[in-house]
Protein backbone atom coordinates (compact mmCIF):
# COMPACT_ATOMS: atom_id res chain seq x y z
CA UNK A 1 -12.99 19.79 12.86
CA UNK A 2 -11.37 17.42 14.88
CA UNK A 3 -11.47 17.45 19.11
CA UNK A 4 -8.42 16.24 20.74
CA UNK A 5 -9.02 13.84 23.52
CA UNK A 6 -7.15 12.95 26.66
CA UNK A 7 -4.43 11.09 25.56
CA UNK A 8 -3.78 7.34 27.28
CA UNK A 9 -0.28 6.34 28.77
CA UNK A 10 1.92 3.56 26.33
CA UNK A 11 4.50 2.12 27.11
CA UNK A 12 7.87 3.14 24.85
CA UNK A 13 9.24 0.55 23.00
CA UNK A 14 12.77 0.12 23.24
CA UNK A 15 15.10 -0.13 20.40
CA UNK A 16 15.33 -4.02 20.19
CA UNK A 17 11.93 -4.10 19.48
CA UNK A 18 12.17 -2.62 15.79
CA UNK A 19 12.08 -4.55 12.52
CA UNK A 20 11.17 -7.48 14.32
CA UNK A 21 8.62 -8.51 12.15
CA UNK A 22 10.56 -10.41 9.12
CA UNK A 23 8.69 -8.84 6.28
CA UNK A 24 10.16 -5.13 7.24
CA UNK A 25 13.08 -4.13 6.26
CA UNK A 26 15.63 -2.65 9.62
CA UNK A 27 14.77 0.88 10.40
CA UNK A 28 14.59 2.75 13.37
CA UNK A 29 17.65 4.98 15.45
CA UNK A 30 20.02 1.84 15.16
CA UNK A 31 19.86 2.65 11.09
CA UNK A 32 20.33 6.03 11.25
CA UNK A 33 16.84 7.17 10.73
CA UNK A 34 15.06 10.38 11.07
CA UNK A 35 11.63 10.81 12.70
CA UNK A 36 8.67 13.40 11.49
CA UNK A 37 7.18 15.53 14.23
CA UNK A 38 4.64 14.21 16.85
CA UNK A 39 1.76 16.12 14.95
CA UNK A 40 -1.64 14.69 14.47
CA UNK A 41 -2.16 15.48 10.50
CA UNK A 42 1.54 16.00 10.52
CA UNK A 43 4.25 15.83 7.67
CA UNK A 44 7.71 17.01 7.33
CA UNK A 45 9.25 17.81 3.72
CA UNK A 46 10.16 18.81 1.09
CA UNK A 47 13.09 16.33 1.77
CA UNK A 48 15.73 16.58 -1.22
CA UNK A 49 16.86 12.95 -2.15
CA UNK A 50 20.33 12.12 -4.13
CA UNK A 51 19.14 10.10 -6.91
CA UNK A 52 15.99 10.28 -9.04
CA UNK A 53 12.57 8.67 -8.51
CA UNK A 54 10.67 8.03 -11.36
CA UNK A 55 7.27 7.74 -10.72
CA UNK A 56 5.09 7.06 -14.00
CA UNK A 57 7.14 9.29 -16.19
CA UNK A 58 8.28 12.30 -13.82
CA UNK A 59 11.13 12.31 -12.45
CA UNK A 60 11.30 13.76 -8.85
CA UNK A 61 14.38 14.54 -6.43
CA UNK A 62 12.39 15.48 -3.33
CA UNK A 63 9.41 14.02 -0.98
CA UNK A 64 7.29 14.56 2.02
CA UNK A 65 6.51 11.83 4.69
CA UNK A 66 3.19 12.23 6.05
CA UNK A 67 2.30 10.91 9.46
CA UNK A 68 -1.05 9.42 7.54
CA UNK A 69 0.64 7.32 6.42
CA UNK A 70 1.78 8.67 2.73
CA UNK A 71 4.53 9.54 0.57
CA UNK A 72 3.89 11.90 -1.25
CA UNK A 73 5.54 14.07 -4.37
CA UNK A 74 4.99 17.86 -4.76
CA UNK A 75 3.33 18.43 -2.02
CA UNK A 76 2.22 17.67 1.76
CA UNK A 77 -1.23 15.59 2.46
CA UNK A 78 -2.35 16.14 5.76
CA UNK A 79 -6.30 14.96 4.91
CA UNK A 80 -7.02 12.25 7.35
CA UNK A 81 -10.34 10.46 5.81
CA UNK A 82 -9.05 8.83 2.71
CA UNK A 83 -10.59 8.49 -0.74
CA UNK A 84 -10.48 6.06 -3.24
CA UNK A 85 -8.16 6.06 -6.54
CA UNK A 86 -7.49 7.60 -8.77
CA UNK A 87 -7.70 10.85 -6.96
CA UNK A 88 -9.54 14.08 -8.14
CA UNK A 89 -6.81 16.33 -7.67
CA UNK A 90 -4.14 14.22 -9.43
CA UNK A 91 -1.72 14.15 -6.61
CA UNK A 92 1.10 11.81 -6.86
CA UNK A 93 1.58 9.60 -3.60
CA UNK A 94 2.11 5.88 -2.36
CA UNK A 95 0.25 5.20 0.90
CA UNK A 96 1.14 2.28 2.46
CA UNK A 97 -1.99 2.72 4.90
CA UNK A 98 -3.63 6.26 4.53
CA UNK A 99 -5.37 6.85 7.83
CA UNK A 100 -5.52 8.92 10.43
CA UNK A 101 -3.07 8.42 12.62
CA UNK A 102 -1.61 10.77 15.24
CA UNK A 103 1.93 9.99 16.64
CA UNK A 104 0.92 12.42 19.78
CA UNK A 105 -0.57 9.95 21.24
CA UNK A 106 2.17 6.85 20.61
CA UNK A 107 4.03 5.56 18.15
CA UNK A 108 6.89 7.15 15.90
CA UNK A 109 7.39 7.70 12.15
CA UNK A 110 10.52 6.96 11.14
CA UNK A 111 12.20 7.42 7.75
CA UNK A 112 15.83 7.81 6.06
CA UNK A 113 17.36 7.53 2.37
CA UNK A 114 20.03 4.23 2.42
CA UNK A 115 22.50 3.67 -0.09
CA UNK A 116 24.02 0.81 2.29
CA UNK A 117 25.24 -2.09 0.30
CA UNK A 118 23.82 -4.60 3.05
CA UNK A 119 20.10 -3.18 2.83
CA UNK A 120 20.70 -2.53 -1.09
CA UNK A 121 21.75 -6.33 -1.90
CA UNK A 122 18.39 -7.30 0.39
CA UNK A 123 16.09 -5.38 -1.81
CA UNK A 124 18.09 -6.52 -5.21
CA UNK A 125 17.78 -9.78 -3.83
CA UNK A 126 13.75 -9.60 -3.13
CA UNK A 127 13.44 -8.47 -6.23
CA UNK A 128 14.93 -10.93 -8.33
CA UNK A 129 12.29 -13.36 -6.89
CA UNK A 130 9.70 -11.04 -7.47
CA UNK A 131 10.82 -10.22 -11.41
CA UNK A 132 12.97 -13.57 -12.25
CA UNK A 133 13.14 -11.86 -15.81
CA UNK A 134 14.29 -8.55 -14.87
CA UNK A 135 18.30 -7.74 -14.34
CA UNK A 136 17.65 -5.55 -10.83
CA UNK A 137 20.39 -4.25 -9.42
CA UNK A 138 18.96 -2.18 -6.76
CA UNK A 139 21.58 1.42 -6.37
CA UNK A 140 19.01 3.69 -4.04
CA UNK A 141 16.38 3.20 -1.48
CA UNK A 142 14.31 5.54 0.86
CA UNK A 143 12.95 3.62 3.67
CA UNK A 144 9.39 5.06 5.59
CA UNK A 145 8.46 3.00 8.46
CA UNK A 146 5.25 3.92 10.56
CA UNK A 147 6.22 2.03 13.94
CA UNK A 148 3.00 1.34 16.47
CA UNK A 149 1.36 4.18 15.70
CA UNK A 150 -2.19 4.95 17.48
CA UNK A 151 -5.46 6.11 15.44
CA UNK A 152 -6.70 9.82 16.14
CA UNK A 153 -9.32 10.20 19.03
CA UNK A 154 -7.82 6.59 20.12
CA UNK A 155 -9.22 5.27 23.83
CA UNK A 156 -7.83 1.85 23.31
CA UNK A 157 -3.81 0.28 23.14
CA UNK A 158 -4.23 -0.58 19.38
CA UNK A 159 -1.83 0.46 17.44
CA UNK A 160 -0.57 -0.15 13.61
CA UNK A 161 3.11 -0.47 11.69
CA UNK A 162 3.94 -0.58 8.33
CA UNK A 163 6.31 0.36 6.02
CA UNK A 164 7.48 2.32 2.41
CA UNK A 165 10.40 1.31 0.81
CA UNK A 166 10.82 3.26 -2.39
CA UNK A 167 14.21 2.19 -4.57
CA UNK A 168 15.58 2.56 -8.21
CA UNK A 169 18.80 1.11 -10.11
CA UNK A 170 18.79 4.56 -11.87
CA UNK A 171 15.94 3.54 -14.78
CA UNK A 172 13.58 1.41 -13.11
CA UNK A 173 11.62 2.41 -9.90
CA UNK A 174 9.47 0.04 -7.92
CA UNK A 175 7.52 0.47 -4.30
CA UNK A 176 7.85 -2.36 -1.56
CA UNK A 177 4.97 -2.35 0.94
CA UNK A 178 5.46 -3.85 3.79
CA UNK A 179 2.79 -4.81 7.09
CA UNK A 180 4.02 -5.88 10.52
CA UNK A 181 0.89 -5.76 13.39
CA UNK A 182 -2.25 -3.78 11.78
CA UNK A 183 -5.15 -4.13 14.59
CA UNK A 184 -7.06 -0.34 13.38
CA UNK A 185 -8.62 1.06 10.41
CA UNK A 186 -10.05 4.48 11.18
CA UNK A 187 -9.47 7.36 13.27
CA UNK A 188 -12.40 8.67 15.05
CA UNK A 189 -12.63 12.37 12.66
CA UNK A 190 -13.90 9.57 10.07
CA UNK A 191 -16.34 7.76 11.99
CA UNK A 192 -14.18 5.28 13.52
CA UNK A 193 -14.98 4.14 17.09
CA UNK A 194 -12.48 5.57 19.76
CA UNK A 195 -13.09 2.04 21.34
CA UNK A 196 -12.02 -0.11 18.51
CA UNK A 197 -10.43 1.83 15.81
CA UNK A 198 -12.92 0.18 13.65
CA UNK A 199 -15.98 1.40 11.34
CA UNK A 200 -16.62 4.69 9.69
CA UNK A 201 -14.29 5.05 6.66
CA UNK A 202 -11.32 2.88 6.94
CA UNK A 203 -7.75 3.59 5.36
CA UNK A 204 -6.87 3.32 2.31
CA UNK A 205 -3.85 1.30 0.44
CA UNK A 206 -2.03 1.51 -3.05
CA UNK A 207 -0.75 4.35 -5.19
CA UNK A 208 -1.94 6.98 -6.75
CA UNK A 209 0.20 8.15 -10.09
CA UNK A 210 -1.59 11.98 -10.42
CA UNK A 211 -2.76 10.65 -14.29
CA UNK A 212 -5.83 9.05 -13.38
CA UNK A 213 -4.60 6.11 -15.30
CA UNK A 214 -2.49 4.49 -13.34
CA UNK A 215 -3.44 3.76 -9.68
CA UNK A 216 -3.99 1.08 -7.48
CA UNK A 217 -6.04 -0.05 -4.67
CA UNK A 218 -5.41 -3.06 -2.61
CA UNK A 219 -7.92 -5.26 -2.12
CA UNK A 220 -9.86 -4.33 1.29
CA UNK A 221 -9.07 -0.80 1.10
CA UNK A 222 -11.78 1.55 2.50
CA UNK A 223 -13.55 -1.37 3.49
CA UNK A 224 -13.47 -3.63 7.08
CA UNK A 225 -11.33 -6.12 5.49
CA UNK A 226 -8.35 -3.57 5.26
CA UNK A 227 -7.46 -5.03 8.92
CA UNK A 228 -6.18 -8.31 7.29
CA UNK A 229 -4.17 -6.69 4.59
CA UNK A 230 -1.09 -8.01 6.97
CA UNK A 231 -2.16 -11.74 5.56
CA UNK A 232 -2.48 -10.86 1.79
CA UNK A 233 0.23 -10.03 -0.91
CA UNK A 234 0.99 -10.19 -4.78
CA UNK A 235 4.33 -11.73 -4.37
CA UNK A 236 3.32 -14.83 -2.06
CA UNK A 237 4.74 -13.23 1.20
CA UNK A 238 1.91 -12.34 3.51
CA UNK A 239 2.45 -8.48 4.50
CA UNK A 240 3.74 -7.72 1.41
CA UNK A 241 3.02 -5.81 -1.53
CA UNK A 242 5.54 -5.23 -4.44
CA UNK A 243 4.88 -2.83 -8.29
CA UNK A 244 7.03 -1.47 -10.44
CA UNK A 245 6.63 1.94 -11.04
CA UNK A 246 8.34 4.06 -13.41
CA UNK A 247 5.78 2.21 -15.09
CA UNK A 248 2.80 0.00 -13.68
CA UNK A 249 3.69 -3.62 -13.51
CA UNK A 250 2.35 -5.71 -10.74
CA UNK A 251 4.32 -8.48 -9.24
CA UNK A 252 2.99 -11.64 -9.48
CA UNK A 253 0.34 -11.07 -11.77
CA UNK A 254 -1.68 -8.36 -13.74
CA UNK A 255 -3.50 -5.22 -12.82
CA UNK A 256 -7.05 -4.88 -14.65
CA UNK A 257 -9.27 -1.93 -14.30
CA UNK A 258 -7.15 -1.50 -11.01
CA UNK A 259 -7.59 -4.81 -9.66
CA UNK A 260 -4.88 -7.50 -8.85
CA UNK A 261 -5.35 -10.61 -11.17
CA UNK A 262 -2.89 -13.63 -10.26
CA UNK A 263 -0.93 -15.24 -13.24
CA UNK A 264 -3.53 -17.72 -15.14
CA UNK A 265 -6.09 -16.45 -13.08
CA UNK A 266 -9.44 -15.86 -15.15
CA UNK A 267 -12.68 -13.99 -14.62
CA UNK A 268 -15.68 -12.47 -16.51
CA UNK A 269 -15.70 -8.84 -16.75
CA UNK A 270 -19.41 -8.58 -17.65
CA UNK A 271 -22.67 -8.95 -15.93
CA UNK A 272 -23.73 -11.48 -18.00
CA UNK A 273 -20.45 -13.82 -18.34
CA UNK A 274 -19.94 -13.04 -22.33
CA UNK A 275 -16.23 -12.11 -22.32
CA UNK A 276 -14.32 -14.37 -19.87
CA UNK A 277 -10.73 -12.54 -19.52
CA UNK A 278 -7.18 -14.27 -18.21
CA UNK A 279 -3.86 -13.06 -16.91
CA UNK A 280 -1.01 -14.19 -18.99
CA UNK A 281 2.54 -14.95 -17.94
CA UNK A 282 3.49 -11.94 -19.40
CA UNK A 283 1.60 -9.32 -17.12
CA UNK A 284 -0.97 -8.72 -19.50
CA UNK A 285 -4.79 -9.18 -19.57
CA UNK A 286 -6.45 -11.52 -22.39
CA UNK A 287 -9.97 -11.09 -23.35
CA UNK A 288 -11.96 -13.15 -25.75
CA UNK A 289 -15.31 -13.91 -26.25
CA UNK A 290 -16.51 -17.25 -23.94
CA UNK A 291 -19.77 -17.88 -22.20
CA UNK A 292 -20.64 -19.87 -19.05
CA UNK A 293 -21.05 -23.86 -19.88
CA UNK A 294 -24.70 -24.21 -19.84
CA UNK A 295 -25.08 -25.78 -16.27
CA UNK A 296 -23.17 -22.82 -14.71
CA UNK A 297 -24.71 -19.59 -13.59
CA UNK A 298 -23.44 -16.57 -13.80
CA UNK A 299 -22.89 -14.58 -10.81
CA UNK A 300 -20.92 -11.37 -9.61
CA UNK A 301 -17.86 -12.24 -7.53
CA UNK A 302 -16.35 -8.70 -5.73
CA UNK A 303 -14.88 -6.43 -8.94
CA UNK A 304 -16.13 -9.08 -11.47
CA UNK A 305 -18.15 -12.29 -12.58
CA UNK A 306 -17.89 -15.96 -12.20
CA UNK A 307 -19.50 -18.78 -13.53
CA UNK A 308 -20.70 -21.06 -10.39
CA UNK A 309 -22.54 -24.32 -10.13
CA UNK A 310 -26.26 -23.86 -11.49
CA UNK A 311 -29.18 -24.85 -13.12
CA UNK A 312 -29.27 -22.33 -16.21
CA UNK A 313 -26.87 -20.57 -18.62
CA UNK A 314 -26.04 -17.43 -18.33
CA UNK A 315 -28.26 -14.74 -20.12
């Protein structure tokens, strides 16, 4: 159950303010856009979209935006303490920062569908430097932009914006994730201090497809270092995040066991540095039989295994 607190006086932001941050794309009243009710736990949806999203195989002409900081397909999510991916329930949603946020307090959720050629030769644009390969053309985009929004239970100015840009040339589907300011990770109904914003069980970032195949988590989610994901990216734009996914491809790299691995980036996937595994050019992952040289040591590095400077092989 969650108690509502006294909520603190911000100041309103005014419309120059929006999209300042160059890594968003323009959103707010000057674009047209709609906002979702000041609810904490709030949503609004189904909203009926012209053109078809596919997302891993279904195809889908309607969404919800929920103040948490989701997009979701089928149906609302109003649960503010995230878990990890792949969910249990199979629901199909990208959440550019699934928190607990409540707009009551400050802050404003803004969203609309754009077919405007400016904002559509932008994306197409992005994306060619993204997927040099790939002949994008983008034709439809729905833009979700959480703008300064405050954590639930919140007795401090911190706020948080980011962004969802969903868009499709008709076949292919991809997800732009965008981060302007993030200085909270958790509301206080999941252990977060009112103070700070901080602790407890922080938000969570990525996708989750509703297979329990394809999902992914960016690195830091649930954890303190989900503050910083403003200065990391798979597409060497800090604030940034970029997949394909009418099917999962990662930009810039490969996605193993639902981790981001760079292009030519290796790693050991086992505890005892047997099968040493490298991204190829292609967006796939290469595994082959390789131990540590004997004067490295083999030690666990995050998701997987290294070979550092030692005094003993591997065993």
């Amino acid at each position: 159950m969650k108690t509502i607190l006294p909520l603190l006086l911000f100041a309103t932001a005014c419309l120059g303010d929006l999209a300042t941050d160059p890594v968003l794309y323009p959103y707010g009243p000057s674009e047209g856009d709609r906002v979702t009710p000041k609810k904490d736990d709030g949503y609004i949806g189904p909203i009926s979209i012209s053109d078809t999203f596919i997302f891993f195989g279904k195809k889908h002409n309607a969404l919800y935006v929920n103040n948490n900081g989701v997009i979701s397909f089928g149906v609302a999510v109003s649960k503010y303490t995230p878990d990890a991916f792949p969910l249990a329930d199979g629901s199909p949603f990208v959440a550019p920062y699934w928190g607990d946020v409540n707009n009551e307090i400050t802050g404003t959720v803004y969203f609309r569908e754009s077919k405007d050629p400016k904002l559509l030769d932008r994306i197409s644009k992005d994306m060619k430097i993204y997927y040099p390969n790939l002949d994008y053309k983008a034709k439809w985009s729905f833009v979700a932009t959480w703008d300064k929004v405050a954590y639930f239970g919140s007795r401090s100015r911190k706020t948080n914006t980011f962004q969802a840009v969903l868009t499709t040339d008709g076949k292919r589907s991809f997800i732009i994730l965008n981060y302007g300011p993030i200085t909270w990770t958790t509301g206080k109904a999941s252990g977060g201090d009112p103070l700070t914003g901080l602790g407890g069980i922080p938000a969570q970032a990525g996708f989750n497809s509703g297979d329990k195949t394809n999902y992914f988590n960016i690195p830091g989610s649930r954890t303190p270092d989900i503050v910083n994901i403003k200065k990391t990216s798979n597409v060497n734009n800090p604030g940034r995040w970029v997949f394909e996914v009418d099917k999962f491809r990662a930009a810039g790299g490969c996605v193993f066991e639902a981790n981001f691995v760079r292009y030519n980036e290796s790693f050991w996937k086992d505890p005892t540095c047997e099968t040493k595994c490298t991204c190829n050019m292609e967006g796939d992952v290469d595994c082959e039989e390789e131990w540590c040289s004997s004067n490295l040591l083999c030690e666990p590095a995050n998701w997987h295994y290294s070979c550092k400077i030692g005094f003993r092989q591997c065993f």
